[in-house]
N, C-alpha and C. Protein backbone atom coordinates (compact mmCIF):
# COMPACT_ATOMS: atom_id res chain seq x y z
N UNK A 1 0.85 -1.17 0.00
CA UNK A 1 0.00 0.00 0.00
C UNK A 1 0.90 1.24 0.00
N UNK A 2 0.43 2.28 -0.79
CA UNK A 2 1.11 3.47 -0.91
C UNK A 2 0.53 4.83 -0.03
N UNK A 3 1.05 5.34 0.79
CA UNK A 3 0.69 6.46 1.63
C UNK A 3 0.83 7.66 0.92
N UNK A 4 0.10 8.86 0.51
CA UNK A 4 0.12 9.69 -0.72
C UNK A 4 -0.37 10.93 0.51
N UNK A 5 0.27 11.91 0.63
CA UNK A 5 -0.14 13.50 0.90
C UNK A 5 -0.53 14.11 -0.36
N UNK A 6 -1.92 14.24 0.05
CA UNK A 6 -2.95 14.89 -1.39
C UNK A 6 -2.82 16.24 -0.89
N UNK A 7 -2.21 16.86 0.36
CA UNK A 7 -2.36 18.35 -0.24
C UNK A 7 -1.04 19.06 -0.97
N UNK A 8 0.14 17.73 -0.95
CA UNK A 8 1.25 18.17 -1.36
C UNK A 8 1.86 17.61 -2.13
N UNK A 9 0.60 16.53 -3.22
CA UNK A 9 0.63 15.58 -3.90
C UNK A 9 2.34 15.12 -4.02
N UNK A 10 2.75 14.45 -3.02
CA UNK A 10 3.63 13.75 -3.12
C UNK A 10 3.75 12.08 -2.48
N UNK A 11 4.76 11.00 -3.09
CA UNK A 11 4.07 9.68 -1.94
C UNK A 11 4.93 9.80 -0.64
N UNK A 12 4.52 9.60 0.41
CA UNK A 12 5.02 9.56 1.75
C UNK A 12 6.15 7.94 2.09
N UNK A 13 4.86 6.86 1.22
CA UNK A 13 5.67 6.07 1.49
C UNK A 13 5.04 4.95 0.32
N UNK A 14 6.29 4.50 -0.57
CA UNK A 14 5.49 3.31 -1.44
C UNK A 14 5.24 1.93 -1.07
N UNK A 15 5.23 1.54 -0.23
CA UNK A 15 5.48 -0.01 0.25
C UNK A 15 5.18 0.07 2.18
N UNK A 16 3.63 0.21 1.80
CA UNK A 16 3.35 0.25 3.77
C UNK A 16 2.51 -0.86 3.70
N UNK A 17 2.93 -1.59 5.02
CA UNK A 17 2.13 -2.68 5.69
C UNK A 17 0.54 -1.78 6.76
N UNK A 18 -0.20 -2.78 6.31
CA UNK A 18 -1.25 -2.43 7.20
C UNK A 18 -2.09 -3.13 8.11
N UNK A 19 -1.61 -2.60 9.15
CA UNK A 19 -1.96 -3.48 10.59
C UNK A 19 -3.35 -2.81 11.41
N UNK A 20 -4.18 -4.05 11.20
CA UNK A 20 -5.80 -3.57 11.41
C UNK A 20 -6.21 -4.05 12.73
N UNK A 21 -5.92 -5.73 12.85
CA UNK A 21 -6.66 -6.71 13.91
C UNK A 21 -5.27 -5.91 15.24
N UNK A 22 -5.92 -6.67 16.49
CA UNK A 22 -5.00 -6.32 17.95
C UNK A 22 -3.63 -6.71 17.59
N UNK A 23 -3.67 -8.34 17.58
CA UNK A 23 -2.46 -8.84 17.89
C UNK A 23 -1.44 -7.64 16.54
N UNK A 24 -1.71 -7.22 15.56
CA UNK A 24 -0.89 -7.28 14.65
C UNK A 24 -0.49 -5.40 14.88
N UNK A 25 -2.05 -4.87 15.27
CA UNK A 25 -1.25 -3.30 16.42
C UNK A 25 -0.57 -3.18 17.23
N UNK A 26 -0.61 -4.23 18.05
CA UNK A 26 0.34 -4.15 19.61
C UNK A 26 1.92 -4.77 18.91
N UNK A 27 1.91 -5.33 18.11
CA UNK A 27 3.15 -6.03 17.61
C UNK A 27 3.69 -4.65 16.96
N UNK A 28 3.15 -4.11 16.40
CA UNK A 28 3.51 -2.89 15.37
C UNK A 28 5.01 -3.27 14.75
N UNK A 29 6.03 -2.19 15.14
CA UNK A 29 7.35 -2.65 14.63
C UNK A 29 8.58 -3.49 15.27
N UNK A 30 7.84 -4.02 16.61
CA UNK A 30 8.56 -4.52 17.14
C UNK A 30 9.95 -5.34 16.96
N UNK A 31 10.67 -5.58 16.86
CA UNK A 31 11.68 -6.37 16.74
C UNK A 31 11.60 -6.90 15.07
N UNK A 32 11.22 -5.62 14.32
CA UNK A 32 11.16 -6.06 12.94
C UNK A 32 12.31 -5.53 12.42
N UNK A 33 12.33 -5.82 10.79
CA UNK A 33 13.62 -5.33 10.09
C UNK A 33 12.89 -3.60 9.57
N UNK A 34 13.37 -3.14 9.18
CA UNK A 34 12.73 -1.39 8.70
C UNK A 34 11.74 -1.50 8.14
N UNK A 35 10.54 -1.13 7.95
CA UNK A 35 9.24 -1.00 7.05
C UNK A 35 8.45 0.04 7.72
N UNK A 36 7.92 0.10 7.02
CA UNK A 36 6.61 1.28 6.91
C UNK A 36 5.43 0.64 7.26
N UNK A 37 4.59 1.02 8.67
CA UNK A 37 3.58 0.88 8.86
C UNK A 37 2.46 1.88 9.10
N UNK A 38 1.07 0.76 8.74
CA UNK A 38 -0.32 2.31 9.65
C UNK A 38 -0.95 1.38 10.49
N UNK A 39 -1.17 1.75 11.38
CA UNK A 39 -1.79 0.88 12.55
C UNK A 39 -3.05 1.66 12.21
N UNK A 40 -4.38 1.04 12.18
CA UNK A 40 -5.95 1.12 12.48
C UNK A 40 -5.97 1.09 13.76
N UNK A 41 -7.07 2.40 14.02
CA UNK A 41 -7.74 1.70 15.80
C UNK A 41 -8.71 2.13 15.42
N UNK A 42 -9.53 1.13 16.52
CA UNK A 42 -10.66 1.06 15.98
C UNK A 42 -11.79 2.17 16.42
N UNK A 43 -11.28 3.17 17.08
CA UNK A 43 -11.99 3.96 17.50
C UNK A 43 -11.08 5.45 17.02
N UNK A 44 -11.27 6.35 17.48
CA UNK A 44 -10.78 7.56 17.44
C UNK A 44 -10.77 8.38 18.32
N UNK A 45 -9.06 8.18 19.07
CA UNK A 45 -8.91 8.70 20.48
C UNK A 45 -7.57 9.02 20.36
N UNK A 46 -7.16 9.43 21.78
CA UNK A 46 -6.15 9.54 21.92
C UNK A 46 -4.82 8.84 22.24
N UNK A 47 -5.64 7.95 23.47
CA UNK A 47 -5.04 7.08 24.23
C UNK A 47 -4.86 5.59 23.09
N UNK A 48 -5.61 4.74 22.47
CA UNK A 48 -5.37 3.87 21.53
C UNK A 48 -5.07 4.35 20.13
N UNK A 49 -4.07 5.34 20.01
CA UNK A 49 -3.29 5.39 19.29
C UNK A 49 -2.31 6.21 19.17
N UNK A 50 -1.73 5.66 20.95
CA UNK A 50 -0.26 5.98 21.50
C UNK A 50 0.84 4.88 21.27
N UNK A 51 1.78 5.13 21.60
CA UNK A 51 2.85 4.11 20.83
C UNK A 51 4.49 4.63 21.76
N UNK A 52 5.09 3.37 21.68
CA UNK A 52 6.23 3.51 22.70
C UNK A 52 7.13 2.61 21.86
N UNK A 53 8.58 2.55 22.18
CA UNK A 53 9.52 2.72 21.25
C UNK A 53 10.33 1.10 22.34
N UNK A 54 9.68 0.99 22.93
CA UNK A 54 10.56 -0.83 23.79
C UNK A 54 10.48 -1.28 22.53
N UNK A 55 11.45 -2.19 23.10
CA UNK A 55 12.31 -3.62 21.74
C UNK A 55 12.46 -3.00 20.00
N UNK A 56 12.21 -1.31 19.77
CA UNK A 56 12.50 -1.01 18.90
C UNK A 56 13.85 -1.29 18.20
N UNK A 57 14.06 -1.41 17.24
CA UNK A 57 15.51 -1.44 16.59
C UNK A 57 16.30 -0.46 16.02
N UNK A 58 15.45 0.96 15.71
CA UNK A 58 15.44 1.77 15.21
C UNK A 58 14.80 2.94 14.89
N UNK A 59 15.00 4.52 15.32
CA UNK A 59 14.03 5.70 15.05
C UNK A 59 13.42 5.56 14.19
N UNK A 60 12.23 5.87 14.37
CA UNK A 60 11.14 5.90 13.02
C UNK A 60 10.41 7.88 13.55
N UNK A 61 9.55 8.02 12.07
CA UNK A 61 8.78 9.28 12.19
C UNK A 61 7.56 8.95 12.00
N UNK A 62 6.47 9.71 13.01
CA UNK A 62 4.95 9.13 12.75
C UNK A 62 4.01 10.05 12.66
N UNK A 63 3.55 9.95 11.98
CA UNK A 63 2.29 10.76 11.58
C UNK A 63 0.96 10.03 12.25
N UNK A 64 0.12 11.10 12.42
CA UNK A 64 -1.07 10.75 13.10
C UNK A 64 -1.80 11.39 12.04
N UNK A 65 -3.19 10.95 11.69
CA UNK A 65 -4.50 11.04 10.91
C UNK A 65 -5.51 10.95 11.93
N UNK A 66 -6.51 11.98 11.80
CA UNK A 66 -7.76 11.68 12.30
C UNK A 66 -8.95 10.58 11.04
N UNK A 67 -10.24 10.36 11.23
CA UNK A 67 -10.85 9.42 10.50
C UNK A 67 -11.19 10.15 9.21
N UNK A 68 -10.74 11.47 9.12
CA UNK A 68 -11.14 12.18 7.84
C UNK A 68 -9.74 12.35 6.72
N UNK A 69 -8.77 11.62 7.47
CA UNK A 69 -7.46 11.44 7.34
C UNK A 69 -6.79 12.99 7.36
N UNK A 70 -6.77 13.43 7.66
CA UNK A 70 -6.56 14.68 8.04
C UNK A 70 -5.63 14.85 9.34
N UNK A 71 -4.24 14.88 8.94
CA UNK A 71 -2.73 14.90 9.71
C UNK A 71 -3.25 15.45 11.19
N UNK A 72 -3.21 15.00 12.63
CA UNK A 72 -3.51 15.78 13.32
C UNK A 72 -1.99 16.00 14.45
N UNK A 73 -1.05 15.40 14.01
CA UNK A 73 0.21 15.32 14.21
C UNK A 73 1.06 14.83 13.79
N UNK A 74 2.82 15.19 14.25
CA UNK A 74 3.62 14.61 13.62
C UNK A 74 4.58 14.88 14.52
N UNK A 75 5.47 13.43 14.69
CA UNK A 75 7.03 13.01 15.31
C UNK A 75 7.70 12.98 14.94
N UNK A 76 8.87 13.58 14.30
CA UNK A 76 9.90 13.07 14.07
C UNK A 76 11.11 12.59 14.63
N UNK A 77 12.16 11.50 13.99
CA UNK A 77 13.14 11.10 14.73
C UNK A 77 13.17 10.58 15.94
N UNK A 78 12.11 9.45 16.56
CA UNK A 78 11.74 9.07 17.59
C UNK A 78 12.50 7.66 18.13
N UNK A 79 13.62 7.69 18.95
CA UNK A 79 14.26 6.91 19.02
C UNK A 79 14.08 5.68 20.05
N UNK A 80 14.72 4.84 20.10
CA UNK A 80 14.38 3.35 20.41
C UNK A 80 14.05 3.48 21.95
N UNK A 81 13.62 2.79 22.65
CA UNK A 81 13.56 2.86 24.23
C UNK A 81 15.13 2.28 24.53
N UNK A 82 16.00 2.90 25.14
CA UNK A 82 17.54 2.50 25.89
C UNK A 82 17.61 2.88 27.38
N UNK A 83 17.44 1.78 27.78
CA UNK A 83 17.60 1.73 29.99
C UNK A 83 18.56 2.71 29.98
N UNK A 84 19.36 3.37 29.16
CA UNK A 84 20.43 4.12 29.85
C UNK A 84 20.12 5.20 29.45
N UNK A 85 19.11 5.54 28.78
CA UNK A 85 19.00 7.07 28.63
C UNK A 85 16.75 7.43 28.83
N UNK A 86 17.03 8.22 29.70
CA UNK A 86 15.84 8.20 30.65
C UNK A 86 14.59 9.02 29.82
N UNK A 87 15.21 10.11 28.78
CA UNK A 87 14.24 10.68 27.99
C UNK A 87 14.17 9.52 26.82
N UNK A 88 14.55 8.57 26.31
CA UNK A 88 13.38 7.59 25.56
C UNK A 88 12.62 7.01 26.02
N UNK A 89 12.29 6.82 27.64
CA UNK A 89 11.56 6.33 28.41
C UNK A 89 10.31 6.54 28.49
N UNK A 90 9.19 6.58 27.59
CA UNK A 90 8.03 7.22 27.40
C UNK A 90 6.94 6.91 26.28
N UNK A 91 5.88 7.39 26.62
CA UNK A 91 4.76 6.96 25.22
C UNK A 91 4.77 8.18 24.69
N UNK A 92 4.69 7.59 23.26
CA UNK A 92 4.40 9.05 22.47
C UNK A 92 2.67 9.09 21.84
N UNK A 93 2.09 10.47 22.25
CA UNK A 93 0.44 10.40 21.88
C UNK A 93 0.54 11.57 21.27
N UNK A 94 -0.81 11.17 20.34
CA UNK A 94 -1.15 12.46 19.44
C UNK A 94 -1.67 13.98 19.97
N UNK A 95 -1.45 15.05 19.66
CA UNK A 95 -1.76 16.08 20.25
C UNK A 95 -3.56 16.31 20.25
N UNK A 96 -4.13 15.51 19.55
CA UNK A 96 -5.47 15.71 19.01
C UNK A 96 -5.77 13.96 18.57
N UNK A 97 -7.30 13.38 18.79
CA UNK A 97 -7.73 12.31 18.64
C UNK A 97 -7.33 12.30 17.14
N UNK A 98 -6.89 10.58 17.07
CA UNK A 98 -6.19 9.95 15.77
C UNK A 98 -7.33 8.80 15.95
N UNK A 99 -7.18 8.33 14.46
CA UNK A 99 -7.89 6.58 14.17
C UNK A 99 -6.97 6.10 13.44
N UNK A 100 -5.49 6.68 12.65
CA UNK A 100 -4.39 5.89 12.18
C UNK A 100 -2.74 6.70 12.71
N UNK A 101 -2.34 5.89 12.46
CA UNK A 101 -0.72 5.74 13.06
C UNK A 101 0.26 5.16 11.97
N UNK A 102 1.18 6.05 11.82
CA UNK A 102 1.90 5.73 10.34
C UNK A 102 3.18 6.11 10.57
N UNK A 103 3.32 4.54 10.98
CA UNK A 103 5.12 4.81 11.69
C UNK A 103 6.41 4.78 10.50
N UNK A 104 6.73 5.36 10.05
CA UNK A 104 8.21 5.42 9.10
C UNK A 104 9.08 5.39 9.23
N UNK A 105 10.05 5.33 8.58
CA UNK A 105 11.80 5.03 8.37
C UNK A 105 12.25 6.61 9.14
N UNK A 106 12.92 6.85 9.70
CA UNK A 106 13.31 8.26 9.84
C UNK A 106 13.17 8.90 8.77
N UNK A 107 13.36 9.97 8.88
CA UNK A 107 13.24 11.23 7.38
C UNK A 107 12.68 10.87 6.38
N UNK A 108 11.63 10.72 6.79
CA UNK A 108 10.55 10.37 5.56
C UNK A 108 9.56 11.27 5.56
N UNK A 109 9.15 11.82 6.52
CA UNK A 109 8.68 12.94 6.81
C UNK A 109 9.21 14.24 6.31
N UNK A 110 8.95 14.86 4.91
CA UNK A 110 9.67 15.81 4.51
C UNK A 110 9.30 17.05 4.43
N UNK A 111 8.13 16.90 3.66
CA UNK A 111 6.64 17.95 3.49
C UNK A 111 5.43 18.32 4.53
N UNK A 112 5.31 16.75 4.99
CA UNK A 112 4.05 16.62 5.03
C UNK A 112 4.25 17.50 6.89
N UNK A 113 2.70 18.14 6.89
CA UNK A 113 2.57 19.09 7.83
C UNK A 113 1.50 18.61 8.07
N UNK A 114 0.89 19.19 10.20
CA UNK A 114 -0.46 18.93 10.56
C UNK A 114 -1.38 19.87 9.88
N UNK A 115 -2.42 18.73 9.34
CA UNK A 115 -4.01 19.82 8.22
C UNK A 115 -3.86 18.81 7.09
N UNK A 116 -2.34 18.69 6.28
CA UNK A 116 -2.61 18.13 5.43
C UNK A 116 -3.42 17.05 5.26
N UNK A 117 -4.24 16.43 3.92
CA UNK A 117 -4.74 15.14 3.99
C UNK A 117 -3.60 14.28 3.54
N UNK A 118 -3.99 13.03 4.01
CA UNK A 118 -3.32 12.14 3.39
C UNK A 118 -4.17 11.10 3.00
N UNK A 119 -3.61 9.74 2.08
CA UNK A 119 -4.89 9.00 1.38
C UNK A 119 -3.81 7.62 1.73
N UNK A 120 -4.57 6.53 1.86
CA UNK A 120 -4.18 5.03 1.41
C UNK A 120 -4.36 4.26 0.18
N UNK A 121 -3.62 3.90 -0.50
CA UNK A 121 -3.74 3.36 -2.19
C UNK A 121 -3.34 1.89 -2.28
């Protein structure tokens, strides 16, 4: 699946996995090799579609969408959880209720700003 910013018609990301059911949200990128994901929740909140960086392997950047897909935040450069350093120690939540989560490679995030839409293809 291709992640496309329609207000800045550019692709965000060509090759995203999409993780809908529990087991396959709570797994998100865990202990994976690099890819591009969007986590579905099934509601539109704040709190279920927060996200924390344990057993990560690697910074990723995430964009948040509300259900109108409509950017309602953005992370960049969000690095792995490490016992030795006390500020990765934390959940990261959207500033405003989300229903998707679109975790990326670092710097992939180039354009895209909160307002923009974005689309799934």
């Amino acid at each position: 699946m291709r992640v496309i910013n329609k207000t800045r018609e550019y692709v965000i990301s060509h090759n995203c996995t999409l993780a809908k059911n529990l087991p396959s949200r709570m797994r998100g990128l865990i202990l994976s090799e690099k890819k591009d994901l969007v986590l579905v929740s099934p509601g539109e909140d704040i709190q279920s579609t927060s996200i924390h960086m344990a057993f990560m392997q690697y910074p990723i950047d995430v964009i948040w969408a509300d259900s109108k897909m409509r950017v309602v935040d953005i992370k960049k450069n969000i690095q792995p959880l490490n016992p030795m350093l006390k500020n990765t120690w934390r959940i990261y939540k959207p500033g405003k209720p989300a229903k998707y989560v679109v975790e990326l490679g670092k710097e992939k995030i180039t354009k895209t700003q909160v307002g923009d839409e974005i689309e799934f293809r």
